[in-house]
N, C-alpha and C. Protein backbone atom coordinates (compact mmCIF):
# COMPACT_ATOMS: atom_id res chain seq x y z
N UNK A 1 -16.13 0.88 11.41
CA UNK A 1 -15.19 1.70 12.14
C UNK A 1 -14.61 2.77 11.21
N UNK A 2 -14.40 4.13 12.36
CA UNK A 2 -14.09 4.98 10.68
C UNK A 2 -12.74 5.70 11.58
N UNK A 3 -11.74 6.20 10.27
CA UNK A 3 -10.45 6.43 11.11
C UNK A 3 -10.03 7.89 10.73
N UNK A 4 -10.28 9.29 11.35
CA UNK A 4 -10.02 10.73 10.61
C UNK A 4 -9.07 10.80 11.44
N UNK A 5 -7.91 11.15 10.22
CA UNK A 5 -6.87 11.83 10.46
C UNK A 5 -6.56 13.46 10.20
N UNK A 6 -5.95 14.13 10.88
CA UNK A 6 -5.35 15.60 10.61
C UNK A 6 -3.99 15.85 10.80
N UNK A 7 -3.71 16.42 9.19
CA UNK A 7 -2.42 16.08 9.41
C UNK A 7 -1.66 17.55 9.65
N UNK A 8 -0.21 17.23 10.42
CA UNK A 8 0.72 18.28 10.84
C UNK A 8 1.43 17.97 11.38
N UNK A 9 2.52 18.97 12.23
CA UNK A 9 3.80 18.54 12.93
C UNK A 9 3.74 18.77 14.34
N UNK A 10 4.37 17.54 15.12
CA UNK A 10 3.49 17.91 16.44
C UNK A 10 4.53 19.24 17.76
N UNK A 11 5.47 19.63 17.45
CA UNK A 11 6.34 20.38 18.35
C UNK A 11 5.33 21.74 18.22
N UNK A 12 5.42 22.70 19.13
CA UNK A 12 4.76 23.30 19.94
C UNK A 12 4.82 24.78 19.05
N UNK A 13 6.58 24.54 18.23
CA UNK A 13 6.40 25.82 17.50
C UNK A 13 5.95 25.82 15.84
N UNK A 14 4.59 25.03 15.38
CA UNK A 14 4.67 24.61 14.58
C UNK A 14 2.91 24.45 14.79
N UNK A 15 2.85 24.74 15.84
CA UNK A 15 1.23 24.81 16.22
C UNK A 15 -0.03 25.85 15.15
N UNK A 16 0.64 26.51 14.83
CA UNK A 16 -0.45 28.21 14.40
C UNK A 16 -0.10 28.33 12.77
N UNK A 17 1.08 27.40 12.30
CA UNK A 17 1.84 26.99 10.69
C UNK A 17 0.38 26.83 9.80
N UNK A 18 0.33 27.53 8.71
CA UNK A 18 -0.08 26.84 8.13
C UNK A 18 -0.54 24.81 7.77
N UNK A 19 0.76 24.53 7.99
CA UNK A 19 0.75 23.03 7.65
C UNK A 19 0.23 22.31 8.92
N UNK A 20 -0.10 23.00 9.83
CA UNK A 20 -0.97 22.47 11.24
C UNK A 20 -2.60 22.35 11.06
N UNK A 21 -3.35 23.07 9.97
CA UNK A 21 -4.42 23.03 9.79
C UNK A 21 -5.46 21.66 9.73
N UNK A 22 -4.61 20.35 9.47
CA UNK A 22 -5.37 19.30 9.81
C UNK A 22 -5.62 18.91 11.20
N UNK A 23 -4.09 19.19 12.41
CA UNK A 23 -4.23 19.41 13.63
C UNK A 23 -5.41 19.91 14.43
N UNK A 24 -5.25 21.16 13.80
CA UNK A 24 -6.63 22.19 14.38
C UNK A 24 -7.95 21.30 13.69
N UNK A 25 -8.43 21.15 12.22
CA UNK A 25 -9.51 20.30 12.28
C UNK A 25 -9.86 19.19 13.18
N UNK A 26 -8.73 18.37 13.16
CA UNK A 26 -9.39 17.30 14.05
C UNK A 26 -9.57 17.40 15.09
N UNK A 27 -9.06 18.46 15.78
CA UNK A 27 -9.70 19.10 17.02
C UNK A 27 -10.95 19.20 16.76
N UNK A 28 -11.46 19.53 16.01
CA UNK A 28 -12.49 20.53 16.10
C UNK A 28 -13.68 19.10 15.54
N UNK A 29 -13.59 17.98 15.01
CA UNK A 29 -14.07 17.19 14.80
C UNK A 29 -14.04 16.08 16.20
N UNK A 30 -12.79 15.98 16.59
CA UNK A 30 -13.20 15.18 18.21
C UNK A 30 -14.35 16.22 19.22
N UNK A 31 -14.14 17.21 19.24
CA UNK A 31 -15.21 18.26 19.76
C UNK A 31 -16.79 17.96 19.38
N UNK A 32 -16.77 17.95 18.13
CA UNK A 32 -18.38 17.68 17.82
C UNK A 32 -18.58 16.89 18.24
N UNK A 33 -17.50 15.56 18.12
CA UNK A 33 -17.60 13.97 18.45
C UNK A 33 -17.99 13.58 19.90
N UNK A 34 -17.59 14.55 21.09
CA UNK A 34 -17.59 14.22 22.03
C UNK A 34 -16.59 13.71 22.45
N UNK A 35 -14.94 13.95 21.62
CA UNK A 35 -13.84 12.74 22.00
C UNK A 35 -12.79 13.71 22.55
N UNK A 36 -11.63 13.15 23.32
CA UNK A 36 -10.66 14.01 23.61
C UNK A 36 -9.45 13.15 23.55
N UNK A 37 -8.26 13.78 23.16
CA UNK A 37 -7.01 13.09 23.05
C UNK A 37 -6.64 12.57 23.97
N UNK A 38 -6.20 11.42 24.51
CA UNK A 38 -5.90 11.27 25.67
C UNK A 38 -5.10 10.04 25.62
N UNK A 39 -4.42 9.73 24.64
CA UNK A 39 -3.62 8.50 24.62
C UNK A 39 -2.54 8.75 23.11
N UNK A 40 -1.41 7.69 23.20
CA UNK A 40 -0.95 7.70 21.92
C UNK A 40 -0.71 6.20 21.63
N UNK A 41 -1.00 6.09 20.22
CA UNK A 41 -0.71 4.93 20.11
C UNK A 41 -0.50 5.01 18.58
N UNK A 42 0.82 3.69 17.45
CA UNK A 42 0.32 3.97 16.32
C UNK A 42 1.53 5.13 16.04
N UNK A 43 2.16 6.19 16.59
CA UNK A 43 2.91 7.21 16.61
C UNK A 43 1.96 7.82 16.21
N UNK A 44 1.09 8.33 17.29
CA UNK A 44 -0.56 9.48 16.81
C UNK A 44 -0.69 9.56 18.14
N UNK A 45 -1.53 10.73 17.84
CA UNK A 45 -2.01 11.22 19.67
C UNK A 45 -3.74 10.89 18.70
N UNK A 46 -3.90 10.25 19.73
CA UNK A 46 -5.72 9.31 19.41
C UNK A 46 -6.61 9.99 20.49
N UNK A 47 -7.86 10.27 19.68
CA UNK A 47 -9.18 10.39 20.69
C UNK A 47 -10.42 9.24 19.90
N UNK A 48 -10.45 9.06 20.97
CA UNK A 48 -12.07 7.93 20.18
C UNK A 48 -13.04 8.28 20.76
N UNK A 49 -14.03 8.19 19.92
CA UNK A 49 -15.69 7.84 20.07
C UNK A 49 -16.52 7.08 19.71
N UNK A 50 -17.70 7.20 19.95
CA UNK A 50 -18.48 5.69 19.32
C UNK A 50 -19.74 6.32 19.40
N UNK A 51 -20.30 6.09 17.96
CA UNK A 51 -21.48 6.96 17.33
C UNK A 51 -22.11 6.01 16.74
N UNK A 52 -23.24 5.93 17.29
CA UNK A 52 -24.40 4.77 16.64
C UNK A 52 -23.87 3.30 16.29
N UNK A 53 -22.77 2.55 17.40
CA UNK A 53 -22.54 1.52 17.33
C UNK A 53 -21.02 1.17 16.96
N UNK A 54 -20.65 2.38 16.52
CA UNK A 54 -19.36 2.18 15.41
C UNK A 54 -17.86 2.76 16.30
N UNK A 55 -17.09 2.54 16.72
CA UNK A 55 -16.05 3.07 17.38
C UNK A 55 -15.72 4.53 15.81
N UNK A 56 -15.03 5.23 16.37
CA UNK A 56 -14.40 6.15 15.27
C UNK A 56 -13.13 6.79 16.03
N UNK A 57 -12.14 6.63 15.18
CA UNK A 57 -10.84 7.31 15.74
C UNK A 57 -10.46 8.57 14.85
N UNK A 58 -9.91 9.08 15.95
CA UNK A 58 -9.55 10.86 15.66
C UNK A 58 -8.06 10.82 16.00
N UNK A 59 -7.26 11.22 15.05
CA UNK A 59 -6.05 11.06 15.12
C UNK A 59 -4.64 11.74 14.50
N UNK A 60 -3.94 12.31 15.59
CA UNK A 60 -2.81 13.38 14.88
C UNK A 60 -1.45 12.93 14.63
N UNK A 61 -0.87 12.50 13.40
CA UNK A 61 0.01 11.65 13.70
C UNK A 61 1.48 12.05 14.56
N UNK A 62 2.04 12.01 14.61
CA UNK A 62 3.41 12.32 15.62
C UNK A 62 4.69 12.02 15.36
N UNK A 63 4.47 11.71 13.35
CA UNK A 63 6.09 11.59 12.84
C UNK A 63 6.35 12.54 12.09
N UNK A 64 6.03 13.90 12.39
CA UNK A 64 6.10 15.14 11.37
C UNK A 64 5.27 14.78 10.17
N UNK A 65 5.27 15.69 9.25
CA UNK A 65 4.23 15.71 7.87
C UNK A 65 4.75 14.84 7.16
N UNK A 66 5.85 14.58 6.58
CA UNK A 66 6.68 14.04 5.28
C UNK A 66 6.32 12.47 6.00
N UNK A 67 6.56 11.86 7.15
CA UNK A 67 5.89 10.38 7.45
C UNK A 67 4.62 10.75 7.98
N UNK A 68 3.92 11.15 7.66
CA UNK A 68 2.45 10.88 8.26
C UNK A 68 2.02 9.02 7.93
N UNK A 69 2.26 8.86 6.43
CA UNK A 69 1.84 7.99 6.32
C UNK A 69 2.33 6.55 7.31
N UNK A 70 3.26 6.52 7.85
CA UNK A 70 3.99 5.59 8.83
C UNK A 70 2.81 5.52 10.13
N UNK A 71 2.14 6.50 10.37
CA UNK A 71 1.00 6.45 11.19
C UNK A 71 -0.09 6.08 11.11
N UNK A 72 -0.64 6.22 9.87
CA UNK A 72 -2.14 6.10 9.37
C UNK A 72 -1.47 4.62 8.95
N UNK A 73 -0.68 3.84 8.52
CA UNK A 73 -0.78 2.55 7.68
C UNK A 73 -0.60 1.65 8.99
N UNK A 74 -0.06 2.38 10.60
CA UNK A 74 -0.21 1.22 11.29
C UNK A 74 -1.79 1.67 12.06
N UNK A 75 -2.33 2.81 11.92
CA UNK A 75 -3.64 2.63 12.95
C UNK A 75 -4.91 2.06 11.66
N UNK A 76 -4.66 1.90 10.62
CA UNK A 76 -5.38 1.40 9.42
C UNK A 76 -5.16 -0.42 9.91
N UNK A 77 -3.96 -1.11 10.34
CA UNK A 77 -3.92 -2.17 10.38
C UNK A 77 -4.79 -2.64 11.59
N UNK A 78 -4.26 -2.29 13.02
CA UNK A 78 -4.90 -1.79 14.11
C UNK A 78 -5.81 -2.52 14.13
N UNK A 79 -7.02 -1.69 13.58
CA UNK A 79 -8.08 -0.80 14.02
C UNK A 79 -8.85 -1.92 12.81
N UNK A 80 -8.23 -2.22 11.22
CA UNK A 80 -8.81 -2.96 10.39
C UNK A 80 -9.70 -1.62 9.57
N UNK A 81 -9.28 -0.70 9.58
CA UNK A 81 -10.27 0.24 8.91
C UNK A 81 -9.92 -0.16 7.16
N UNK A 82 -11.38 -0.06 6.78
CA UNK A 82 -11.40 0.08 4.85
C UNK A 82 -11.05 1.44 4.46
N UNK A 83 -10.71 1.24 3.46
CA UNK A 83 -10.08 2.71 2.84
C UNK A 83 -11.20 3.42 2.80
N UNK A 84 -12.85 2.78 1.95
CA UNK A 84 -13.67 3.66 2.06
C UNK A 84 -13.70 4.81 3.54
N UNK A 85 -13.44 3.93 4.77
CA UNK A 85 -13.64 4.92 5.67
C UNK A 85 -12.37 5.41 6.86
N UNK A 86 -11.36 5.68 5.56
CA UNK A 86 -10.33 6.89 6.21
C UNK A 86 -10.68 7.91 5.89
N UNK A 87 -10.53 9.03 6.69
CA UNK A 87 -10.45 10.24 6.01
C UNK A 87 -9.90 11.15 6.27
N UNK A 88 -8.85 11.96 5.26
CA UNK A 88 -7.79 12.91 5.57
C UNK A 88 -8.05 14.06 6.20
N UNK A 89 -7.28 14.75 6.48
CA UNK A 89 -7.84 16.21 6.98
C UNK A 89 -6.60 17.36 6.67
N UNK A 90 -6.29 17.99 5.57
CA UNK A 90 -5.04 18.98 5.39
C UNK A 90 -4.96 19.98 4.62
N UNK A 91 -4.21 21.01 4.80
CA UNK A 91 -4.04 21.99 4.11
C UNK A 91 -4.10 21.75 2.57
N UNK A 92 -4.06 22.82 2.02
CA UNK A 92 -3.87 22.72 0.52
C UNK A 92 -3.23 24.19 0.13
N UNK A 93 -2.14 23.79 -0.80
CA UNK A 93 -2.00 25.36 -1.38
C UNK A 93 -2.82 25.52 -2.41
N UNK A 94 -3.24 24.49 -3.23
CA UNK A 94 -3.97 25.00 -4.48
C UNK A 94 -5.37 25.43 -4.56
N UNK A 95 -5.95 25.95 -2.96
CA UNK A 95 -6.69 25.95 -3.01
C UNK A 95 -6.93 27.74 -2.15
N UNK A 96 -7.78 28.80 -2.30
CA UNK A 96 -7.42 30.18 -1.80
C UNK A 96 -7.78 29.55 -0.29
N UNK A 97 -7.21 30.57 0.42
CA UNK A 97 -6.94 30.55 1.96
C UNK A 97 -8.39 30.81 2.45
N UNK A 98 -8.89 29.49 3.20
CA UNK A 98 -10.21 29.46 4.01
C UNK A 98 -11.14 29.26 3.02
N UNK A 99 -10.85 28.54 1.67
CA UNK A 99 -11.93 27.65 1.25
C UNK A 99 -11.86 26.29 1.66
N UNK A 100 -13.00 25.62 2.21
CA UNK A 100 -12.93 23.99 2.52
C UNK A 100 -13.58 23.27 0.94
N UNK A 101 -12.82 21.98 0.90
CA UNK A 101 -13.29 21.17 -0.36
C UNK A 101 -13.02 19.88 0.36
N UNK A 102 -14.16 18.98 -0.38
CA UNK A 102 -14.43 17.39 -0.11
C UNK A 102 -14.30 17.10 -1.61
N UNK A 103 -13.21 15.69 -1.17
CA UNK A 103 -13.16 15.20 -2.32
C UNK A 103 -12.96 13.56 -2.14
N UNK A 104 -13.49 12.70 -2.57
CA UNK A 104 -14.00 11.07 -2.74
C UNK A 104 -12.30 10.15 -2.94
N UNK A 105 -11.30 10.59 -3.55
CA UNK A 105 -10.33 10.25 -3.80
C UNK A 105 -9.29 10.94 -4.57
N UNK A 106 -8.26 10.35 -5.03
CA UNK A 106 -7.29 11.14 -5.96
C UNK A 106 -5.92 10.80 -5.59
N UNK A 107 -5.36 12.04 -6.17
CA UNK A 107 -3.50 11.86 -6.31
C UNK A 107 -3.46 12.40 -5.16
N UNK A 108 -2.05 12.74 -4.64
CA UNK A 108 -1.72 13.74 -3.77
C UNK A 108 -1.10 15.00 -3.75
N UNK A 109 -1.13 15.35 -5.23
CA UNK A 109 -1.16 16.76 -5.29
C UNK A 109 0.86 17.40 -4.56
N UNK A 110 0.32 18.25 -4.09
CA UNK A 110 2.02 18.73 -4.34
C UNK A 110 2.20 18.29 -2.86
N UNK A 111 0.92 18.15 -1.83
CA UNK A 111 1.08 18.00 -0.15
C UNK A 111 1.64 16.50 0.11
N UNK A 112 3.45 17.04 0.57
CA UNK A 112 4.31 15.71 1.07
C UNK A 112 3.30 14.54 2.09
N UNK A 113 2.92 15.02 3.44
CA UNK A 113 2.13 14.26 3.77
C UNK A 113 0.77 13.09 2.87
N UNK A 114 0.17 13.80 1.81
CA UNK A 114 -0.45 12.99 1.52
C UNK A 114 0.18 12.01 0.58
N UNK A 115 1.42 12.39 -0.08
CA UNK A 115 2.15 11.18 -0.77
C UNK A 115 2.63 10.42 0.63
N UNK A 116 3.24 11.11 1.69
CA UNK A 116 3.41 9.72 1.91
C UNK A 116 2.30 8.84 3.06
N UNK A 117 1.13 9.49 2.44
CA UNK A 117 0.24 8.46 3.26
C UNK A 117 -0.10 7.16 1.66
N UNK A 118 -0.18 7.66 0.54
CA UNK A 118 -0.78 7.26 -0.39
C UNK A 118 0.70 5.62 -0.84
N UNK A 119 1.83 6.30 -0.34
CA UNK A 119 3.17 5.42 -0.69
C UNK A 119 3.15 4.42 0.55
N UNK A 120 2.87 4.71 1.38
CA UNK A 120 2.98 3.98 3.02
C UNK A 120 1.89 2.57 2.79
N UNK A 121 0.32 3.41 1.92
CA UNK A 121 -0.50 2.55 2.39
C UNK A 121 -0.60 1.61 0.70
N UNK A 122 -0.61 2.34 -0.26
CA UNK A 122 -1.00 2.08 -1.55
C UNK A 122 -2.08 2.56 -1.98
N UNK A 123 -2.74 3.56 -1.60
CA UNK A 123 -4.25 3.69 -1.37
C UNK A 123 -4.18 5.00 -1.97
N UNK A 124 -5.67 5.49 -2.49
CA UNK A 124 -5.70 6.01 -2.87
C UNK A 124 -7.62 6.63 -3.18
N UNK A 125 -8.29 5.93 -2.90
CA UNK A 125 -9.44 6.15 -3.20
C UNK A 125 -10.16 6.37 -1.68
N UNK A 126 -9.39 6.90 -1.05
CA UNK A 126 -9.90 7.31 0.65
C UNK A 126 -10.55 9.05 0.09
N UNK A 127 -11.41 9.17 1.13
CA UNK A 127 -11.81 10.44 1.12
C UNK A 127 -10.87 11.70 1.77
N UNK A 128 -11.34 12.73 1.32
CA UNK A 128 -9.89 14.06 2.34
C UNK A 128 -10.68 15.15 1.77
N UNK A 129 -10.45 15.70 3.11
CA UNK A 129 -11.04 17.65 3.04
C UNK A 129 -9.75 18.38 3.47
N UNK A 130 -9.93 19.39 2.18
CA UNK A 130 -8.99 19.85 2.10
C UNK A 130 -9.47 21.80 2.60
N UNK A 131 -8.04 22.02 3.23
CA UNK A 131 -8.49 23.24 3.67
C UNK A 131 -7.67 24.20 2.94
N UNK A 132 -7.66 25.01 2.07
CA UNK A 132 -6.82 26.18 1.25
C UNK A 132 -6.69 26.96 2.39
N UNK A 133 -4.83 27.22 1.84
CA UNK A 133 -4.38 27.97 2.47
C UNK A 133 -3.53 29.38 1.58
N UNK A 134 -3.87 29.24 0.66
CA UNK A 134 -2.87 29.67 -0.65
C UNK A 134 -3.25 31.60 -0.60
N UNK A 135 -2.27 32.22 -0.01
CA UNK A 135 -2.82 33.68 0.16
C UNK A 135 -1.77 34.77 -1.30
N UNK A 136 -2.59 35.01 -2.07
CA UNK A 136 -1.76 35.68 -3.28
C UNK A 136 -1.00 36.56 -2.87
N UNK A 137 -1.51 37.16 -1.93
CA UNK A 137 -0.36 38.42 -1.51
C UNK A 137 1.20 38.11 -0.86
N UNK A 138 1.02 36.99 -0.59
CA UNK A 138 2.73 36.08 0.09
C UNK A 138 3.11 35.66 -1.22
N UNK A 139 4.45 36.38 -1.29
CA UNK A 139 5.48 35.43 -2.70
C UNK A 139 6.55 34.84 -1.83
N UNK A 140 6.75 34.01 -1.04
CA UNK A 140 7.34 33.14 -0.48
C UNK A 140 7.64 31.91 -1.17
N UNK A 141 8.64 31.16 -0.85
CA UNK A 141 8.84 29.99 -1.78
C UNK A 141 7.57 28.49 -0.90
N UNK A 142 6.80 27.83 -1.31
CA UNK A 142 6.35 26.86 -0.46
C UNK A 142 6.59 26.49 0.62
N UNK A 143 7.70 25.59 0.73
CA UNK A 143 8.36 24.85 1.61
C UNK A 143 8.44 25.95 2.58
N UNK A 144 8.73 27.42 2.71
CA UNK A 144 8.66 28.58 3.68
C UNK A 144 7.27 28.72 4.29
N UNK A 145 6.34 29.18 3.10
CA UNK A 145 5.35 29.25 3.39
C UNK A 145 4.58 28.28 4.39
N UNK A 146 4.71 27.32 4.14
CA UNK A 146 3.24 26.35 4.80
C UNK A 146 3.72 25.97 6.03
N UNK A 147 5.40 26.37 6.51
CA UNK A 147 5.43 26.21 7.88
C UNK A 147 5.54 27.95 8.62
N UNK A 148 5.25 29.03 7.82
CA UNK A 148 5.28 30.13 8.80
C UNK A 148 4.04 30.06 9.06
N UNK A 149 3.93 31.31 10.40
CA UNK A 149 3.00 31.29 10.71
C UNK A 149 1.27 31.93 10.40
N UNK A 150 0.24 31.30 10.39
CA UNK A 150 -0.59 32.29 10.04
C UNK A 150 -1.08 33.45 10.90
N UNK A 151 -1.26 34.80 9.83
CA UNK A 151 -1.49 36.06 10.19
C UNK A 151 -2.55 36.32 11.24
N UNK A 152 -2.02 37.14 11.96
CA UNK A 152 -3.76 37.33 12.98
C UNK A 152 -4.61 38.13 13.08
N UNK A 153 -4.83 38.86 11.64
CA UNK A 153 -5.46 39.16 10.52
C UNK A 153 -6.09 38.02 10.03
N UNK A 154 -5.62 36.90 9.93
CA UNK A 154 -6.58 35.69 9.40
C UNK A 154 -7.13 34.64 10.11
N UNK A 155 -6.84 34.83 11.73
CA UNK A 155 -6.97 33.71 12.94
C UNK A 155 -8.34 33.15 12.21
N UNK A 156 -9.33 34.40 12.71
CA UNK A 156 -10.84 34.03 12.49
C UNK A 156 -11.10 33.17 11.01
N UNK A 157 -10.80 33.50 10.43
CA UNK A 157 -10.92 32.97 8.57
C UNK A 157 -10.77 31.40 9.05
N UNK A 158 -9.26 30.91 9.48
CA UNK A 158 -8.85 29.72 9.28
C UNK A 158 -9.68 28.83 10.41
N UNK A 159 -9.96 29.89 11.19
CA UNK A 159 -10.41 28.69 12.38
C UNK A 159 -12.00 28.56 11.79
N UNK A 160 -12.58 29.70 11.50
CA UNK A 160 -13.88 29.06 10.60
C UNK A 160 -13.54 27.87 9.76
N UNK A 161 -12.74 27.80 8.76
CA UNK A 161 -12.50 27.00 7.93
C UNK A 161 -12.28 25.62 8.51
N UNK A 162 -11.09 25.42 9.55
CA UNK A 162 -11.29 24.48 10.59
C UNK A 162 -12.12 23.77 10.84
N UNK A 163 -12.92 24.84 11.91
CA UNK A 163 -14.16 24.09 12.36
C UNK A 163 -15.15 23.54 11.28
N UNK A 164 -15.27 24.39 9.76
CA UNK A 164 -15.72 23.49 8.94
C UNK A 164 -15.70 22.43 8.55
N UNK A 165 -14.47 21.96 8.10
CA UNK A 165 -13.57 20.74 7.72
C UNK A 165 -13.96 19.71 8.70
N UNK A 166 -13.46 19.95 10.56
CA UNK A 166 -13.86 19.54 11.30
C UNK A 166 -15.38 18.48 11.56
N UNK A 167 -16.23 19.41 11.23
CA UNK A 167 -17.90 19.43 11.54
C UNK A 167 -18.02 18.33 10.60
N UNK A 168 -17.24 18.58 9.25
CA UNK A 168 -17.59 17.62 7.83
C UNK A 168 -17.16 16.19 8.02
N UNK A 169 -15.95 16.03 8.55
CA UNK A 169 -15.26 15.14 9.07
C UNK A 169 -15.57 14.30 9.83
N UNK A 170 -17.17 14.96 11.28
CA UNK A 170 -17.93 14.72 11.92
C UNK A 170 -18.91 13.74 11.33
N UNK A 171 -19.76 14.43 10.82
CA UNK A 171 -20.89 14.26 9.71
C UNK A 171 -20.19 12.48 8.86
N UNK A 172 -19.46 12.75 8.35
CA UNK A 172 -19.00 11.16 7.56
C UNK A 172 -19.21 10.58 9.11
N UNK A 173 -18.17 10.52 10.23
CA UNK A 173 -18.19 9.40 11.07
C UNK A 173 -19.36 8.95 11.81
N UNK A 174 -20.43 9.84 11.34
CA UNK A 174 -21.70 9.46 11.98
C UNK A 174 -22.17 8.74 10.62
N UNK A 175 -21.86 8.50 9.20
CA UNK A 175 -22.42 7.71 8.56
C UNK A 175 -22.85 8.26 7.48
N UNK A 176 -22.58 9.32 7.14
CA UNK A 176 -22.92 10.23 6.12
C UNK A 176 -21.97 9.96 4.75
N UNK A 177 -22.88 9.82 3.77
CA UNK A 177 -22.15 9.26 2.69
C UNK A 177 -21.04 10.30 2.22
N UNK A 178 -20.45 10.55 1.19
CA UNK A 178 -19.52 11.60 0.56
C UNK A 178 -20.21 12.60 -0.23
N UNK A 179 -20.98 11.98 -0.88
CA UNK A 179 -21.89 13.08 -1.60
C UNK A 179 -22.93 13.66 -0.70
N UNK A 180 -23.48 13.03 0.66
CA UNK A 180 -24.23 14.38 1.72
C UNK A 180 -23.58 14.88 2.41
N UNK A 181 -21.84 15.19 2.29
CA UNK A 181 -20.86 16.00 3.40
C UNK A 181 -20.68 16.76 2.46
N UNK A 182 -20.32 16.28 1.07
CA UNK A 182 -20.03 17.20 -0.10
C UNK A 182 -21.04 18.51 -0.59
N UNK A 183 -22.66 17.71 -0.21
CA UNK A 183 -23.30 18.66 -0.67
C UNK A 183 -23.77 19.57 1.09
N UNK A 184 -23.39 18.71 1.60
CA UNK A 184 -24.03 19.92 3.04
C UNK A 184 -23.16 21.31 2.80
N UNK A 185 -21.60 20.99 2.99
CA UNK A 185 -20.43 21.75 2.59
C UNK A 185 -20.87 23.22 1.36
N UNK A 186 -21.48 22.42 0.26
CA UNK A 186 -21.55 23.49 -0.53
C UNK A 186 -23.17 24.31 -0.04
N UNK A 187 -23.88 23.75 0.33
CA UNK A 187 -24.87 24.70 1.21
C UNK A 187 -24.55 25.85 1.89
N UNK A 188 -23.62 25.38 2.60
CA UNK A 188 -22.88 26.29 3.52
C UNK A 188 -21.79 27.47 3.19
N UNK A 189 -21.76 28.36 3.91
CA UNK A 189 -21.51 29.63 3.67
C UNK A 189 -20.12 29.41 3.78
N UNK A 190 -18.97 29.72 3.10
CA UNK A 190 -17.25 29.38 3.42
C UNK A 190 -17.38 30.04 5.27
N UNK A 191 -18.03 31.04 5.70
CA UNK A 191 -17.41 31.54 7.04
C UNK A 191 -18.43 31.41 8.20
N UNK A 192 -17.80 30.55 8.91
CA UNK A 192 -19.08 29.93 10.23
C UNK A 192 -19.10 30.64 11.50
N UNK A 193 -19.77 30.35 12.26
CA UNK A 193 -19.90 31.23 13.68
C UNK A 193 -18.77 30.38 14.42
N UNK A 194 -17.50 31.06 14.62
CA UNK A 194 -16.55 30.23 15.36
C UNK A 194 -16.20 30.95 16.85
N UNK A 195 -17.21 30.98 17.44
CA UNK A 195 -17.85 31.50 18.70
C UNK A 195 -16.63 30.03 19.96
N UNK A 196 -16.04 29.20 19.20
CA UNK A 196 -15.52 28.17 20.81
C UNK A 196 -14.50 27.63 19.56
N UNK A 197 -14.08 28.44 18.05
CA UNK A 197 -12.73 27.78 17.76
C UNK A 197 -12.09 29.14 17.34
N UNK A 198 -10.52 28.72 17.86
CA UNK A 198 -10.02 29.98 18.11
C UNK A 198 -8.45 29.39 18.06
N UNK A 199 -7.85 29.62 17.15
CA UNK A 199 -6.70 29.10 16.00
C UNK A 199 -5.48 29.72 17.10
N UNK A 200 -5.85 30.40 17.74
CA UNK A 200 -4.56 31.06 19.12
C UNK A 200 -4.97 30.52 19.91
N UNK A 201 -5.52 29.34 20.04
CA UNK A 201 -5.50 28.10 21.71
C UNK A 201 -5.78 27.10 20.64
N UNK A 202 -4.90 26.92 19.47
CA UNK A 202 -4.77 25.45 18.98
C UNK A 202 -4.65 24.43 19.88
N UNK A 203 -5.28 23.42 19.78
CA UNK A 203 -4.74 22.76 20.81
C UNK A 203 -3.65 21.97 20.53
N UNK A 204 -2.76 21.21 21.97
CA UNK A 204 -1.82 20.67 21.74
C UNK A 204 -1.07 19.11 20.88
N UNK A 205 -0.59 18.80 20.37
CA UNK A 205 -0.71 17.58 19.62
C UNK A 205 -0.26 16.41 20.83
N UNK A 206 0.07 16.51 21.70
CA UNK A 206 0.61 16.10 22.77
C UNK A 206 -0.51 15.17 23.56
């Protein structure tokens, strides 16, 4: 059983934020999946699917960013998922705006949500794709930054990036190890045909 989370804040004006970008991925990963939100449970708005035998949950949590982890440590109990197969889905500042990166484990870096998924659960060797959001030309202080909104000058950029993250996110829950999402990822061009994702009809966390 595999459990992808995307993380963000679920009120309505907080949708198009920077710090919503795991939101929009896991959209875009229940999409490939065939899944749609349609329940909450866990304090998460959940979509499931089931791919070659295996249930897989898609999931946005619904206690703002700073407790995400209060969500993922009860649908981890749930559900019985192994750490090998959580996997994060969130912004990054340290990374330039609309690059996607896979990475096998680690710290949590300066993003509140992932400390407190890492403090909630103890964990730490879960997988997470991270989506850069870090634009040099904004001198904003952080904490400003990652909840204004993104430019629409950059819709297309992020929602490519999205649907990347998304697709990758896909790819593991069908069974794909870390090192063939890691290396499909770097095959791939940073900017995709985002012809049906479109960062101004985010969808709702609701």
């Amino acid at each position: 059983m595999y459990l992808i989370v995307g993380l963000g804040n679920p009120e309505k004006q907080y949708e198009k934020t920077f710090h919503n970008m795991g939101f929009i991925a896991a959209g875009d990963a229940a999409e490939a999946l065939g899944a749609k939100f349609r329940k909450k449970e866990c304090e998460a708005s959940v979509a499931e699917a089931h791919i070659n035998g295996e249930k897989v949950i898609i999931a946005r949590p619904l206690t703002y960013m700073n407790n995400s982890g209060r969500a993922v440590k009860q649908l981890m109990a749930k559900y019985k998922i192994d750490e090998e197969n959580l996997l994060v889905v969130y912004d990054d500042y340290d990374l330039p705006k609309g690059k996607v990166r896979i990475r096998a484990g680690g710290s949590a870096g300066t993003h509140n949500g992932m400390r407190s998924i890492i403090g909630e659960t103890g964990l730490t060797a879960f997988p997470r794709i991270r989506i850069g959001i870090r634009d040099e030309e904004v001198k904003i202080p952080l904490i400003n930054y990652v909840l204004s909104e993104v430019r629409r000058e950059d819709y297309e950029l992020f929602a490519e990036a999205c649907k990347k993250a998304g697709e990758a996110a896909a790819e593991f829950a069908r069974g794909a190890s870390i090192e063939m999402v890691m290396n499909k990822l770097d095959r791939k061009s940073t900017r995709l045909n985002s012809s049906h994702t479109d960062i101004s009809r985010m969808p709702s966390s609701a």
